[in-house]
C-alpha atoms as a PDB file:
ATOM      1  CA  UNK A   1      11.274 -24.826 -10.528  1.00  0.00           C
ATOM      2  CA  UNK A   2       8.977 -26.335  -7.544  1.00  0.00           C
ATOM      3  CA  UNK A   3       5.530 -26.122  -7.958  1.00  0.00           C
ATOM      4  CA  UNK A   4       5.522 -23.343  -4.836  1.00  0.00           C
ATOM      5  CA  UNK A   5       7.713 -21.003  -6.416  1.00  0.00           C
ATOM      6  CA  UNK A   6       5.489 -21.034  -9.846  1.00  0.00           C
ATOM      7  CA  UNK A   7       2.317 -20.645  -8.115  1.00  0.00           C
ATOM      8  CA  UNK A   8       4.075 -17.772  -6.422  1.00  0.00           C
ATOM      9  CA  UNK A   9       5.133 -16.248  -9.552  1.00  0.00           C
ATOM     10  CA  UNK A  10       2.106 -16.640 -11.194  1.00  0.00           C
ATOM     11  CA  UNK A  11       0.075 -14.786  -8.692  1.00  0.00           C
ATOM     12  CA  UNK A  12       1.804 -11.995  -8.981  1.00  0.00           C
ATOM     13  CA  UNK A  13       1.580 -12.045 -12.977  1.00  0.00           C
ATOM     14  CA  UNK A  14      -1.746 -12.516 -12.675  1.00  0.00           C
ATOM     15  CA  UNK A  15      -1.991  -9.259 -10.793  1.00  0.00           C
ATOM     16  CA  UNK A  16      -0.120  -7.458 -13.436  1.00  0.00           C
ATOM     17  CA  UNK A  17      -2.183  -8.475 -16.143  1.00  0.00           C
ATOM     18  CA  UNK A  18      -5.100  -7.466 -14.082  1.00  0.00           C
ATOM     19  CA  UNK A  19      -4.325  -4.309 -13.251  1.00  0.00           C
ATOM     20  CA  UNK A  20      -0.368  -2.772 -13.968  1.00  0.00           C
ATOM     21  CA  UNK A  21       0.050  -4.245 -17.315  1.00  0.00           C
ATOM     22  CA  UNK A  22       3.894  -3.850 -18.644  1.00  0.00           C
ATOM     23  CA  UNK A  23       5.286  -3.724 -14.925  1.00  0.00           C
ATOM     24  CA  UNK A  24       8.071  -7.358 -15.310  1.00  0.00           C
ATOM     25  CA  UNK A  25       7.864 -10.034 -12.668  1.00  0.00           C
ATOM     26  CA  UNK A  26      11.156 -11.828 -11.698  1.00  0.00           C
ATOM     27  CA  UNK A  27      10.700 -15.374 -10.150  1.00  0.00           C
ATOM     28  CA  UNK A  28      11.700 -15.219  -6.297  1.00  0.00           C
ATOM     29  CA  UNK A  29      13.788 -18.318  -6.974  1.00  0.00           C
ATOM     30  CA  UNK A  30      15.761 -16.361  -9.853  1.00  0.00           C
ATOM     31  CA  UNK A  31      15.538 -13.468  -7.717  1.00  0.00           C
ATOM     32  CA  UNK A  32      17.458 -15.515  -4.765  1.00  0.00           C
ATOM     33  CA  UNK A  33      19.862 -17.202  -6.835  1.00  0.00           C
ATOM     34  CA  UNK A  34      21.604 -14.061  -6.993  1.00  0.00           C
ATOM     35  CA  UNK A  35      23.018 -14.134  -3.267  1.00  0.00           C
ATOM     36  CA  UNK A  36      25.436 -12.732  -2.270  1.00  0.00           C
ATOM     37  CA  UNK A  37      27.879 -13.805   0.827  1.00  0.00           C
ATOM     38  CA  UNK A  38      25.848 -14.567   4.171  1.00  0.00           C
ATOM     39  CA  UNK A  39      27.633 -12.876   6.374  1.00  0.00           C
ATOM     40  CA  UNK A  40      26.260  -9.398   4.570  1.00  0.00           C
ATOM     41  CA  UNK A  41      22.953 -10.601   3.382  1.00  0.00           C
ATOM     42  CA  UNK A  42      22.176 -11.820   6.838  1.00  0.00           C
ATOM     43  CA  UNK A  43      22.993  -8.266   8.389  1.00  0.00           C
ATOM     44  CA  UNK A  44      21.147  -6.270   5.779  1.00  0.00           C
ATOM     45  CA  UNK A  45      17.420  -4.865   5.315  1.00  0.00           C
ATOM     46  CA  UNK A  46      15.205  -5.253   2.316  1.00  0.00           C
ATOM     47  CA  UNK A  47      16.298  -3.442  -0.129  1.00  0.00           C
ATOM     48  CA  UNK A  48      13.588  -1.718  -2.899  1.00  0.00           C
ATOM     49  CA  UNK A  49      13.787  -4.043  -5.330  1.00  0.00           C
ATOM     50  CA  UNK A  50      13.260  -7.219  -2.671  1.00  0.00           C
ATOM     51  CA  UNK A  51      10.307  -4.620  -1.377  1.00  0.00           C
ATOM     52  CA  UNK A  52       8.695  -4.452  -4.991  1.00  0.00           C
ATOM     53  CA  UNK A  53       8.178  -7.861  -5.335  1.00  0.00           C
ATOM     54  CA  UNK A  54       7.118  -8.754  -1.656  1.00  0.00           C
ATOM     55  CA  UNK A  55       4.214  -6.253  -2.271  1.00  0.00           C
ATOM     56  CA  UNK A  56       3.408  -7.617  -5.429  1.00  0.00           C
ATOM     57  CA  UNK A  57       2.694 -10.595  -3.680  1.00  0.00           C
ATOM     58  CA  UNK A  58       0.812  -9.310  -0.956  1.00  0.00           C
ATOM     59  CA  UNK A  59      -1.433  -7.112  -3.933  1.00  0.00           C
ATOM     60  CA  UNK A  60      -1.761 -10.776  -5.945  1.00  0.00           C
ATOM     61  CA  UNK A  61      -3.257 -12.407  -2.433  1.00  0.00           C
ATOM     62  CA  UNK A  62      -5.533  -9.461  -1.916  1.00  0.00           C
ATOM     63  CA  UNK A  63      -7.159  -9.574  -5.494  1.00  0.00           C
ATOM     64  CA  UNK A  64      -7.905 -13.184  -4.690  1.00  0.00           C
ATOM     65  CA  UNK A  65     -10.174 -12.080  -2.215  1.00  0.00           C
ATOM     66  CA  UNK A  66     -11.600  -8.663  -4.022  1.00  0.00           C
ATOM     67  CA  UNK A  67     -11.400  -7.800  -7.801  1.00  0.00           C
ATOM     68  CA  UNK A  68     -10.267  -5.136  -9.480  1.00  0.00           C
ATOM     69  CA  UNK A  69     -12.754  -2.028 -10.973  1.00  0.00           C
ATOM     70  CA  UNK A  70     -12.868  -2.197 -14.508  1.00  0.00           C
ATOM     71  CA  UNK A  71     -13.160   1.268 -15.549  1.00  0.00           C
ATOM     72  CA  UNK A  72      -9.868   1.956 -16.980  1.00  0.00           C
ATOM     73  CA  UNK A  73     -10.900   6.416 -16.720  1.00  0.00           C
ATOM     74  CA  UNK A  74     -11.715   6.023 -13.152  1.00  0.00           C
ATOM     75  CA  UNK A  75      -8.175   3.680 -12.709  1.00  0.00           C
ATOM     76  CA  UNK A  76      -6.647   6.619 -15.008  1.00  0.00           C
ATOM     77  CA  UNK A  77      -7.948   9.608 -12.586  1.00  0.00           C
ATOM     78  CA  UNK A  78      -7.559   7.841  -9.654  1.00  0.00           C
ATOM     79  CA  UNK A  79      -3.674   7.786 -10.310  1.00  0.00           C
ATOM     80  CA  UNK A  80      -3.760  11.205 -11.376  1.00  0.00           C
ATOM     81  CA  UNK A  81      -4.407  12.428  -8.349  1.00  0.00           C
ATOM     82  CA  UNK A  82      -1.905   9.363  -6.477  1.00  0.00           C
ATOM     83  CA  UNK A  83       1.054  10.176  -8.673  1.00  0.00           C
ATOM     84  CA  UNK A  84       0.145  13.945  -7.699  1.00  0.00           C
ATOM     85  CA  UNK A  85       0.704  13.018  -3.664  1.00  0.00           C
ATOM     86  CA  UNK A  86       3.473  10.978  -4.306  1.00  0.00           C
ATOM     87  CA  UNK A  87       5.782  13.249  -5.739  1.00  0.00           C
ATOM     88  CA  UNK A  88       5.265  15.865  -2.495  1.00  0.00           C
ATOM     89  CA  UNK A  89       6.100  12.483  -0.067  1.00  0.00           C
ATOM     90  CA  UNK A  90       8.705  11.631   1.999  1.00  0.00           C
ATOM     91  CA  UNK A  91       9.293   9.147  -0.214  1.00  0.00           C
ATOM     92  CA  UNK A  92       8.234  10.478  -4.245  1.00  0.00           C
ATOM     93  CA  UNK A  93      10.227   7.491  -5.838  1.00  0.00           C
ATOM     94  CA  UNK A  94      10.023   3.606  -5.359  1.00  0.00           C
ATOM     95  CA  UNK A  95      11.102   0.820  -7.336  1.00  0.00           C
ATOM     96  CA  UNK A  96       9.363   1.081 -10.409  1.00  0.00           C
ATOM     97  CA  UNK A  97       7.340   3.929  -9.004  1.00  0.00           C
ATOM     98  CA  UNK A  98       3.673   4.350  -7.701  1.00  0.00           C
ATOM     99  CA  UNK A  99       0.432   2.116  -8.907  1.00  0.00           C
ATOM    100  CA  UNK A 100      -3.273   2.557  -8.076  1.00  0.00           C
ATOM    101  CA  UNK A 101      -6.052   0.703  -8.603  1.00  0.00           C
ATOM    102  CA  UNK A 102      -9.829   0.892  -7.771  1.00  0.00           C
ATOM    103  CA  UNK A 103     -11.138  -2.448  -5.666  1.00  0.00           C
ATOM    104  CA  UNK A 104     -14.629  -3.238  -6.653  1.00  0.00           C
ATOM    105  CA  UNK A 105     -16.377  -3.690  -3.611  1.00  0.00           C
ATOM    106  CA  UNK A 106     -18.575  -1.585  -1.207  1.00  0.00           C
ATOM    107  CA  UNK A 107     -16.860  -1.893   2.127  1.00  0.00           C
ATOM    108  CA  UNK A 108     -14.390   1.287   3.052  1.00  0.00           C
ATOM    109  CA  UNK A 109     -11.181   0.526   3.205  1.00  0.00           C
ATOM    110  CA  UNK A 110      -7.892   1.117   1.403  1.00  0.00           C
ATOM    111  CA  UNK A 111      -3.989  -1.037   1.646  1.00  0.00           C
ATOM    112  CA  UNK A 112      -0.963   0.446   1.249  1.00  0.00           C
ATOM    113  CA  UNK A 113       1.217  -2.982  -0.063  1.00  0.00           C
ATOM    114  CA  UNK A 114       5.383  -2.622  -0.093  1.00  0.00           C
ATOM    115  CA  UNK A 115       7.064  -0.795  -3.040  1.00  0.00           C
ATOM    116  CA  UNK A 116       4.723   1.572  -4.137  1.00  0.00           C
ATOM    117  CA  UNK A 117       1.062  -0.896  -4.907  1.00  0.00           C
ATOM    118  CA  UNK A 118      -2.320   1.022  -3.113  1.00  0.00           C
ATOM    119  CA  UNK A 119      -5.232  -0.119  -3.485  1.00  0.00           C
ATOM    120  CA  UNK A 120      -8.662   1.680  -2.468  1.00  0.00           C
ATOM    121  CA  UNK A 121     -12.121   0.361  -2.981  1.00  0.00           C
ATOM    122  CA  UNK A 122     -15.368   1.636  -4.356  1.00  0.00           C
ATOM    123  CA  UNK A 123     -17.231   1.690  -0.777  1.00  0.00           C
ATOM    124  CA  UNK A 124     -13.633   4.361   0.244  1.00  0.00           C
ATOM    125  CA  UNK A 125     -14.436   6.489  -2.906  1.00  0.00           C
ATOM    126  CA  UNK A 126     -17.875   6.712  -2.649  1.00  0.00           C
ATOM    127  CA  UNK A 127     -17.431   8.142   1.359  1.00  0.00           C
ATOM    128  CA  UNK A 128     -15.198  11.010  -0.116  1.00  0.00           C
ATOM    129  CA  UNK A 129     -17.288  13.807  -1.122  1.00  0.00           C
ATOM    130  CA  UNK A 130     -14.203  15.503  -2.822  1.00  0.00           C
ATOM    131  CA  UNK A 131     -10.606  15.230  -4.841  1.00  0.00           C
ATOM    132  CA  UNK A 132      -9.025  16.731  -1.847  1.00  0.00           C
ATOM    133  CA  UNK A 133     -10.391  13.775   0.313  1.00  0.00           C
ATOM    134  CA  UNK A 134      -9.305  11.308  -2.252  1.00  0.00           C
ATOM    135  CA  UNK A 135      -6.522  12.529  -2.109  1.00  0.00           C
ATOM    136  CA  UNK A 136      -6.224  12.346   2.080  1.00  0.00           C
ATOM    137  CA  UNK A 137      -6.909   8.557   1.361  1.00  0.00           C
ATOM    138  CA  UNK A 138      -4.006   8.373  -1.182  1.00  0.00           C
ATOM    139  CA  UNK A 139      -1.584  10.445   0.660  1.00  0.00           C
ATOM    140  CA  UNK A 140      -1.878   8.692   3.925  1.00  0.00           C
ATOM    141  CA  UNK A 141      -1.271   5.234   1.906  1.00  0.00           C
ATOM    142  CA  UNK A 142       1.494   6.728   0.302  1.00  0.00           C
ATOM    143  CA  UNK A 143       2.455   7.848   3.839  1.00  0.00           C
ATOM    144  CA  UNK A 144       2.629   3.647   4.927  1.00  0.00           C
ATOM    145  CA  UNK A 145       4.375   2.688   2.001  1.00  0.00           C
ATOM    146  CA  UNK A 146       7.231   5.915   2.703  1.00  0.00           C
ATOM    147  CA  UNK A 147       7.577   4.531   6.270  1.00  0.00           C
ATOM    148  CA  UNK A 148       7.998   1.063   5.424  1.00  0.00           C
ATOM    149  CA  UNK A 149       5.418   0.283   7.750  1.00  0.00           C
ATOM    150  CA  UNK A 150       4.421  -2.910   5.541  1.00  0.00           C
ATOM    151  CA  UNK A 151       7.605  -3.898   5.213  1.00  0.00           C
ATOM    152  CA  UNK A 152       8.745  -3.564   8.291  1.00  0.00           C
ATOM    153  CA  UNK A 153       5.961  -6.201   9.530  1.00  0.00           C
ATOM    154  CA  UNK A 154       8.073  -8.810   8.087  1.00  0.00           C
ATOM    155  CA  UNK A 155       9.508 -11.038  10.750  1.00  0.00           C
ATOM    156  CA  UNK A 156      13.160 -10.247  11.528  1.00  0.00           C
ATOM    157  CA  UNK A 157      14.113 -14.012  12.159  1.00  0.00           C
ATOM    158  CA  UNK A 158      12.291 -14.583   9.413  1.00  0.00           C
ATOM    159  CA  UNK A 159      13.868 -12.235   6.918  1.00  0.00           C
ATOM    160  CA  UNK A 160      16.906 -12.769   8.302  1.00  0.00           C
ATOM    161  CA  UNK A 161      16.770 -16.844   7.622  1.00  0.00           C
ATOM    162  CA  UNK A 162      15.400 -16.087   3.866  1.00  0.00           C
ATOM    163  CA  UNK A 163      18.580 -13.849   3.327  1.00  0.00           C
ATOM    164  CA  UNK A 164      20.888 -16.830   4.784  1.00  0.00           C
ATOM    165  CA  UNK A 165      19.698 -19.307   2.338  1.00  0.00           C
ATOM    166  CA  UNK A 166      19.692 -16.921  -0.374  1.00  0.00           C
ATOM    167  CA  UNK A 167      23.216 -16.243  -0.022  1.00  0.00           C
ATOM    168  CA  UNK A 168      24.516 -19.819   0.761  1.00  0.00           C
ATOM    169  CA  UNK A 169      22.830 -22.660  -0.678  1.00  0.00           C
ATOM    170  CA  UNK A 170      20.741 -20.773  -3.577  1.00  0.00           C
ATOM    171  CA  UNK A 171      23.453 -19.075  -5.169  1.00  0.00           C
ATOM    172  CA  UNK A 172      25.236 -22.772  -5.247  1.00  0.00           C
ATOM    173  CA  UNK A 173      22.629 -25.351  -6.017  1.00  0.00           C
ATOM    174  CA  UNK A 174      19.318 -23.467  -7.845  1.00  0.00           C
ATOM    175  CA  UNK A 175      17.105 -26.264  -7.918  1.00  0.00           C
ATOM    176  CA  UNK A 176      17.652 -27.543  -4.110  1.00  0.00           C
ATOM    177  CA  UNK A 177      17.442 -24.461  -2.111  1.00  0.00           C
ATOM    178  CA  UNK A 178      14.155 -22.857  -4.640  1.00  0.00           C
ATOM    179  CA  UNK A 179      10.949 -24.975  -2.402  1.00  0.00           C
ATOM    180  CA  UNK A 180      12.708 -24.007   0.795  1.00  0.00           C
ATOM    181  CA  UNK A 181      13.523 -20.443  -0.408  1.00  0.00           C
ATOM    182  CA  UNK A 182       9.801 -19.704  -1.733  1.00  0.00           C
ATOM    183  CA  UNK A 183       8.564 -21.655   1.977  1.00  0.00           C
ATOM    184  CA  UNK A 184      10.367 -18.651   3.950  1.00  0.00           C
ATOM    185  CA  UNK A 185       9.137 -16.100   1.344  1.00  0.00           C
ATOM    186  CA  UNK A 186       5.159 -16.692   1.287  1.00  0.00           C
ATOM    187  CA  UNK A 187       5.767 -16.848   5.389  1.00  0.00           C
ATOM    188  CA  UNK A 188       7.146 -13.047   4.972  1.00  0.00           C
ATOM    189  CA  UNK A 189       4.088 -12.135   2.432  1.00  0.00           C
ATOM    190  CA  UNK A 190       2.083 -13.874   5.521  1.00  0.00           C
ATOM    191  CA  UNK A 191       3.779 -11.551   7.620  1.00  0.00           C
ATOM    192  CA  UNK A 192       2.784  -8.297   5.642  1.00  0.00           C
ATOM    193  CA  UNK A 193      -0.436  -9.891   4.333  1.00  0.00           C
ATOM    194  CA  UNK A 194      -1.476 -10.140   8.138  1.00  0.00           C
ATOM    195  CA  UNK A 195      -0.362  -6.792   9.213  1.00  0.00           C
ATOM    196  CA  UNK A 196      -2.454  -4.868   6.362  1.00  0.00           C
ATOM    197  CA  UNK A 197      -5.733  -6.839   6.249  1.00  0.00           C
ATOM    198  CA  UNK A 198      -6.125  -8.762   9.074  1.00  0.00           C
ATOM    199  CA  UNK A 199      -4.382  -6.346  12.454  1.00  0.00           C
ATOM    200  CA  UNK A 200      -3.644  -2.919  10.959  1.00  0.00           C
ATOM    201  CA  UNK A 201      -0.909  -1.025  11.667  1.00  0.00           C
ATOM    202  CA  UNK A 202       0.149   0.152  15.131  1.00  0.00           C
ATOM    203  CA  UNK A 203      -1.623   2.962  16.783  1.00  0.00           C
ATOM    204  CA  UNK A 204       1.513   5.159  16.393  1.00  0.00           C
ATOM    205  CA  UNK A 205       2.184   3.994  12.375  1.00  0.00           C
ATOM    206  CA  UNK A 206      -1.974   5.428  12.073  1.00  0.00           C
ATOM    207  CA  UNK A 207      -1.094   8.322  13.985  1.00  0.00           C
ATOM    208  CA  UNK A 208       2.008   8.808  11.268  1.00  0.00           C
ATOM    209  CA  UNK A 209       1.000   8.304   8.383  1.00  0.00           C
ATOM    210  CA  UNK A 210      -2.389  10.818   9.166  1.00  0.00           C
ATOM    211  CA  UNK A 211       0.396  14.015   9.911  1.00  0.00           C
ATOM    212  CA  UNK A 212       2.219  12.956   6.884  1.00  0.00           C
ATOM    213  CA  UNK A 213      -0.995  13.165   5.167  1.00  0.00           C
ATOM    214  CA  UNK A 214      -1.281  16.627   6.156  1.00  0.00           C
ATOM    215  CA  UNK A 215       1.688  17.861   5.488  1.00  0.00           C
ATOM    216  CA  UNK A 216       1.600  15.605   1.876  1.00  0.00           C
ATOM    217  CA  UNK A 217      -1.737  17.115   0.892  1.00  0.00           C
ATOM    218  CA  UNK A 218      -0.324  20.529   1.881  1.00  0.00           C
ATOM    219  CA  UNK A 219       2.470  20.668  -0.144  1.00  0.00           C
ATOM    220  CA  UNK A 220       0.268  19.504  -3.112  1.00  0.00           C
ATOM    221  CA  UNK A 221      -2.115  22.284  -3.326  1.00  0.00           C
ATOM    222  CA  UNK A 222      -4.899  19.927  -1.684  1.00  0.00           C
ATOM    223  CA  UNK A 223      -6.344  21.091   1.527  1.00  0.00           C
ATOM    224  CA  UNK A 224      -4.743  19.546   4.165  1.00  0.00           C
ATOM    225  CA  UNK A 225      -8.235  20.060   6.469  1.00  0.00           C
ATOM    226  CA  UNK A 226      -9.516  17.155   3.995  1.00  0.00           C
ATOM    227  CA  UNK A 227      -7.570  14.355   6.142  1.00  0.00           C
ATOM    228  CA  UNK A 228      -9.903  15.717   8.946  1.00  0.00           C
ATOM    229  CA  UNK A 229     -13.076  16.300   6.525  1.00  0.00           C
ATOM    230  CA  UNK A 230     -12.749  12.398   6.026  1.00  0.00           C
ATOM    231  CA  UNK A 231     -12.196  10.928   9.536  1.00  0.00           C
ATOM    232  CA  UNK A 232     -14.992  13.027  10.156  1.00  0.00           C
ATOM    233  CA  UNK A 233     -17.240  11.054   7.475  1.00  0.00           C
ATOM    234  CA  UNK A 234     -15.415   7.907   8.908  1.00  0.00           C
ATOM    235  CA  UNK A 235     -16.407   8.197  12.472  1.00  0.00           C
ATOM    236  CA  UNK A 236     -19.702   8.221  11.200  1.00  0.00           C
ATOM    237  CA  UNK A 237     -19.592   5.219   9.630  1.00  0.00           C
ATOM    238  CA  UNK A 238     -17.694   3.802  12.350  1.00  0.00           C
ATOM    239  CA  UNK A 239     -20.629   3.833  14.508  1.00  0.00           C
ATOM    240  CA  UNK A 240     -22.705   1.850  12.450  1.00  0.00           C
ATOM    241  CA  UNK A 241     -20.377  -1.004  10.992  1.00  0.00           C
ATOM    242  CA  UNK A 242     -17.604  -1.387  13.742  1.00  0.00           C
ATOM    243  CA  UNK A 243     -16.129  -3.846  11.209  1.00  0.00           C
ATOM    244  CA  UNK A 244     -13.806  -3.667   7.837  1.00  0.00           C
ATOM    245  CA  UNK A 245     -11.212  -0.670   7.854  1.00  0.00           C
ATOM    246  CA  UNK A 246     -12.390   0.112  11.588  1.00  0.00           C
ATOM    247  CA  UNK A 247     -11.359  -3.182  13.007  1.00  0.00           C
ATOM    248  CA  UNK A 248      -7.934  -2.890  11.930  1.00  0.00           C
ATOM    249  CA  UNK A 249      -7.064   1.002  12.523  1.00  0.00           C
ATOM    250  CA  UNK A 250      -7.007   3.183  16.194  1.00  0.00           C
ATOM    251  CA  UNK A 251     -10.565   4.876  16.886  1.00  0.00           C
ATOM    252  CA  UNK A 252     -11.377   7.472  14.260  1.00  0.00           C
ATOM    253  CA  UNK A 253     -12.489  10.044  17.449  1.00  0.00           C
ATOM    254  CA  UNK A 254      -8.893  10.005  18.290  1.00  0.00           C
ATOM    255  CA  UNK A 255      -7.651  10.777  15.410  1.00  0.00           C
ATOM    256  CA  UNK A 256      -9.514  13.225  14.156  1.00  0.00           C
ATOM    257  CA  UNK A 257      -8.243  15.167  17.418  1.00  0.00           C
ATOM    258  CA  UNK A 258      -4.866  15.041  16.726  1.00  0.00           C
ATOM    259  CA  UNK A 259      -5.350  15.849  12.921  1.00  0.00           C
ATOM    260  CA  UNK A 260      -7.349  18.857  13.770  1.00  0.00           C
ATOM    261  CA  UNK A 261      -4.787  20.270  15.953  1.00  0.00           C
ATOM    262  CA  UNK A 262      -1.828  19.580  12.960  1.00  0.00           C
ATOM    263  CA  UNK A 263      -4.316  21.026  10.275  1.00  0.00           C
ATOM    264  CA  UNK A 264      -4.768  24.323  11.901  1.00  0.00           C
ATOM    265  CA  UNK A 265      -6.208  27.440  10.216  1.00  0.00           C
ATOM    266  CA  UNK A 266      -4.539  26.718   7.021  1.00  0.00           C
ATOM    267  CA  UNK A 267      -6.657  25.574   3.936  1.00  0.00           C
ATOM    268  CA  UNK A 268      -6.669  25.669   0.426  1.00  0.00           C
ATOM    269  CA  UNK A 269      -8.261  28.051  -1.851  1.00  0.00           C
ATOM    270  CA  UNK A 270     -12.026  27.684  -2.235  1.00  0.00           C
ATOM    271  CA  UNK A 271     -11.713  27.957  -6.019  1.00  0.00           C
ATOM    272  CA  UNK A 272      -9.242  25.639  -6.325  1.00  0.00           C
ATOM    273  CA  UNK A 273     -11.419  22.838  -4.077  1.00  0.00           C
ATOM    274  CA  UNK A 274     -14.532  23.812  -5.940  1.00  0.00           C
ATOM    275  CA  UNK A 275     -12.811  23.446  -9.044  1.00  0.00           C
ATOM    276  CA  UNK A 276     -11.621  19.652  -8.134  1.00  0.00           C
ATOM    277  CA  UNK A 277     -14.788  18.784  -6.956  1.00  0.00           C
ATOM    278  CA  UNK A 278     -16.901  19.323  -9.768  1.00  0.00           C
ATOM    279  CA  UNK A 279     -14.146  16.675 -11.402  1.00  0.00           C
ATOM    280  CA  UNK A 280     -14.341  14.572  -8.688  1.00  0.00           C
ATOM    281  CA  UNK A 281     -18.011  14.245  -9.271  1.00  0.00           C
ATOM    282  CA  UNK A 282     -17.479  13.217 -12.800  1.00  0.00           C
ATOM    283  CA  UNK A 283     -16.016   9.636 -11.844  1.00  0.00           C
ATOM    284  CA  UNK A 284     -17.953   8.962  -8.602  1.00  0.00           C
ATOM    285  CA  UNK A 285     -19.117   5.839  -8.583  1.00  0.00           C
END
């Protein structure tokens, strides 16, 4: 195998071990030596298993930036409450389902990588004041990851040039078409990479995933006025470090607006909130 395709690979084990032990990594090169005819791979989308291991990707190029949190209860709770959003999304099953982890650094921010990979770091959790606004975070990544909006960042020339070799000269000759293969490849994780750390998502994707959120958390138990709790603690923020999460998503003014209207009167029990937040409290960090 060229040396791109096991430096690929190897990132994304490395990322497994780190922090989804047990989840397998195929090689893209093994991956794409199972093309099939052009003329169909070059008309199709990604397909969830292609999706799985593009976001591993982009997840192993993010934790060699940031590291992951090790507190395996916090990791544990954290996906509690994921895996409880999840399964009231749009989209409650992905290729070898849902992941969280905890990113240990202080700025707020959170990614939403292909296939089902979400990441949040400390500086996110310690804004929220509450499980139900952990659980706005988590809900509107899950929301990104339901719309493709990742995904869908990738290139279309792009994708459409890695499916072409996959189906022609990979499936034939292994060992020729793997450097080129893996070349195209990184440039789609450059693609998605880009989109979630560097320019955000589209005003309209934001706007999205935040009534998803709503609707996610409200289906879940949470209260659904905790999407608009947060932005609230965001704007805040906001005006005092215009950078991280807030150079890459729409202001948080407007979109606290248009959550507040969604939201409406409707909230969860008190009980119920007060009840999560005194376990919330118990893995602040």
């Amino acid at each position: 195998m060229k040396r791109g395709a096991i430096l690929l690979v190897s990132a994304a084990a490395a990322f497994v071990l780190g922090g989804c032990a047990g989840i397998d990594v195929t090689s893209v090169a093994t991956i794409a030596a199972k093309g099939v005819p052009k003329a169909v791979q070059a008309s199709r989308p990604i397909n969830d298993s292609e999706e799985y291991y593009v976001g591993r990707a982009v997840g192993a190029r993010i934790l060699a930036q940031q590291s992951l949190r090790q507190d395996p209860e916090l990791t544990r709770y954290v996906n509690e409450v994921g895996q409880t959003v999840a399964r009231k999304s749009a989209r409650p099953q992905t290729f070898k389902g849902y992941h969280f982890a905890v990113l240990d650094t202080q700025e707020p921010n959170a990614f939403a990588c292909p296939g089902g990979l979400i990441l949040i770091t400390r500086g996110l959790l310690q804004t929220c004041e509450s499980e139900d606004e952990l659980a706005a975070v988590l809900a509107h990544e899950v929301s990104h990851v339901a719309n493709k909006d990742g995904i869908n960042s990738i290139s279309q020339a792009r994708w459409t040039e890695v499916l072409t070799t996959m189906g022609t000269e990979a499936a034939r000759q292994y060992a020729g078409a793997a450097g080129s293969l893996v070349s195209l490849f990184e440039g789609s994780i450059d693609d998605v990479f880009k989109t979630i750390v560097v320019s955000g998502y589209s005003r309209s994707a934001e706007e999205a995933a935040d009534a998803a959120a709503v609707q996610t958390l409200r289906q879940a138990g949470y209260d659904p006025g905790a999407v608009a709790s947060l932005l609230d603690k965001m704007m805040a923020k906001e005006k005092g470090a215009p950078g991280g999460m807030f150079k890459t998503h729409p202001p948080t003014a407007d979109r606290l607006a248009k959550v507040k209207a969604l939201v409406g009167e409707g909230k969860a029990p008190e009980k119920e909130v007060a009840a999560r937040t005194q376990r919330f409290q118990k893995y602040k960090i």
